[in-house]
Protein backbone atom coordinates (compact mmCIF):
# COMPACT_ATOMS: atom_id res chain seq x y z
CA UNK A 1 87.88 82.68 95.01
CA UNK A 2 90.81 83.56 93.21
CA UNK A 3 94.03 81.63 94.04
CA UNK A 4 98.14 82.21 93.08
CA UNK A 5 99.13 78.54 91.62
CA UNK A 6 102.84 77.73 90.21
CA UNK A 7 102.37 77.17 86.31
CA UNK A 8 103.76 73.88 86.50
CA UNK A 9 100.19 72.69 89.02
CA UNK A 10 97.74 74.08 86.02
CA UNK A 11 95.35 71.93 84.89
CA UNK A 12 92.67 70.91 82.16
CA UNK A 13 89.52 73.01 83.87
CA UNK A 14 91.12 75.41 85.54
CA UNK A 15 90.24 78.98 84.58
CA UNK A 16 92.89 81.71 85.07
CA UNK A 17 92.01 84.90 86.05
CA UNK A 18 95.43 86.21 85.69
CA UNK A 19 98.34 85.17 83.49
CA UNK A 20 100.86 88.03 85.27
CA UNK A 21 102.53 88.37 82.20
CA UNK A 22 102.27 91.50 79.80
CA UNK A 23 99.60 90.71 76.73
CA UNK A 24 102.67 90.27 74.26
CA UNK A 25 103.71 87.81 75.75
CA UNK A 26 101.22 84.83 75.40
CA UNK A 27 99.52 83.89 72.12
CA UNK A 28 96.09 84.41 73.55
CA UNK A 29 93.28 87.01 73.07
CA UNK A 30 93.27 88.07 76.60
CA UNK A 31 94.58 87.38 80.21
CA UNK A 32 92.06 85.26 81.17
CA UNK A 33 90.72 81.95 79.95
CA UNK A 34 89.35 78.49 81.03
CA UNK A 35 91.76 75.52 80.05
CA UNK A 36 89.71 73.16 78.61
CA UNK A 37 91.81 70.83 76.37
CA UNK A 38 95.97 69.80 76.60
CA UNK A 39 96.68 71.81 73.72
CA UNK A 40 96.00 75.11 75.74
CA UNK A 41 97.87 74.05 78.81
CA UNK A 42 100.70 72.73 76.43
CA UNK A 43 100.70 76.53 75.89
CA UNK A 44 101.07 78.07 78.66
CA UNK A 45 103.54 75.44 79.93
CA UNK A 46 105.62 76.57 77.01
CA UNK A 47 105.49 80.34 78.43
CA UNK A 48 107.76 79.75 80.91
CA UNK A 49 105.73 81.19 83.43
CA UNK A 50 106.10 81.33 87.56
CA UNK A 51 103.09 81.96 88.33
CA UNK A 52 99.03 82.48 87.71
CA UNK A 53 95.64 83.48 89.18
CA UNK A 54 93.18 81.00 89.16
CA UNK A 55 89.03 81.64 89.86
CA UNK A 56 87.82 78.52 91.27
CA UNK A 57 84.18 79.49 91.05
CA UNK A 58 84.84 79.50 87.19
CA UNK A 59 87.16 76.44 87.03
CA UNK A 60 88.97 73.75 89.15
CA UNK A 61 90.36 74.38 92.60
CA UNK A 62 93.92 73.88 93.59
CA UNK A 63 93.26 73.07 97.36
CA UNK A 64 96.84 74.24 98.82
CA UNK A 65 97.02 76.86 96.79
CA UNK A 66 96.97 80.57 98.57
CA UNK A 67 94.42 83.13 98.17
CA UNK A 68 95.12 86.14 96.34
CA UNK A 69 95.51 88.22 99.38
CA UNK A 70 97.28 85.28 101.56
CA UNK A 71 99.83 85.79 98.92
CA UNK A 72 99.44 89.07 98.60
CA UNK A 73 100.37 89.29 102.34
CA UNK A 74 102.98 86.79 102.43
CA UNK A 75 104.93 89.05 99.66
CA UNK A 76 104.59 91.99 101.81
CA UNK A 77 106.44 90.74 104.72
CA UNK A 78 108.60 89.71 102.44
CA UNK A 79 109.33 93.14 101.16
CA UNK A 80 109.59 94.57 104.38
CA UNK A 81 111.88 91.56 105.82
CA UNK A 82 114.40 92.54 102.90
CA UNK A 83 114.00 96.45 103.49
CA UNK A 84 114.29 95.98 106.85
CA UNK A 85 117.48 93.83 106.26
CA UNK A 86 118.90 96.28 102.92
CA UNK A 87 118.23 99.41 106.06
CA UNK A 88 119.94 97.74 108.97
CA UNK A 89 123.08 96.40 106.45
CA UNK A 90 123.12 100.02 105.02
CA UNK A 91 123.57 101.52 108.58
CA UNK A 92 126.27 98.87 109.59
CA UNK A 93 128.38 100.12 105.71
CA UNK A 94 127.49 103.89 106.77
CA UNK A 95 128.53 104.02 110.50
CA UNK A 96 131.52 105.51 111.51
CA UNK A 97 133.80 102.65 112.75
CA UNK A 98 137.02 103.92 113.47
CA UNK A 99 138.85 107.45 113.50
CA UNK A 100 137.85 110.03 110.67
CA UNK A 101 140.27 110.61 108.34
CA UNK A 102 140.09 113.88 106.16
CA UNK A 103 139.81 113.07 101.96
CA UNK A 104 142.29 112.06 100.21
CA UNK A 105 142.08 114.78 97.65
CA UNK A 106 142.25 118.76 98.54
CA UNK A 107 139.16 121.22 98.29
CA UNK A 108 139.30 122.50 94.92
CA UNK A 109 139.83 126.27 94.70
CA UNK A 110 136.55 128.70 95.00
CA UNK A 111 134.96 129.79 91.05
CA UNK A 112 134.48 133.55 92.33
CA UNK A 113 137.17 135.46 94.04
CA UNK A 114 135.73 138.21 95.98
CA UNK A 115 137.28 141.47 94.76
CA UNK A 116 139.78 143.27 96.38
């Protein structure tokens, strides 16, 4: 199953599936690797990353750890809690509050006269 872990819980036999960082960023070949000594996790410790994918039928299981599409989900309603929230904010700034008042500077004069 592949699980979202923090970088920080990684450990010696845990295989990661997914770094979620672009390939020039890491020292390694590819994305996805098993950790099997402290010189590799002292790695990707060093990376400074958030987050990773783990495969626990490859490596060590993180048993609190989310599935990829419990996570997955939980960062959707998280997107749509803060649209929902930018939208409803937006509509309070837009709404008409108060009396209209005309702008502050005049219509500029019409490019093409029509002819006379």
């Amino acid at each position: 199953m592949i699980k979202k872990v923090s970088a920080s819980s990684l450990q010696i036999g845990m295989y990661i599936q997914d770094l979620n960082c672009g390939w020039m960023d890491h020292p390694f070949a590819t994305n996805t690797l098993k950790i099997d000594n402290q010189k590799t996790l002292d790695k990707l410790q060093s990376l400074n990353l958030s987050w990773v994918y783990i495969d626990t039928d490859k490596g060590l299981d993180l048993p609190e750890a989310p599935s990829r599409e419990e996570a997955n989900r939980e960062q959707q309603n998280l997107v749509e809690a803060l649209t929902t929230t930018t939208t409803v904010q937006q509509a309070r700034k837009t709404s008409f509050q108060g009396s209209w008042s005309p702008p502050s500077r005049p219509f500029a004069k019409p490019i093409y006269s029509s002819p006379t």
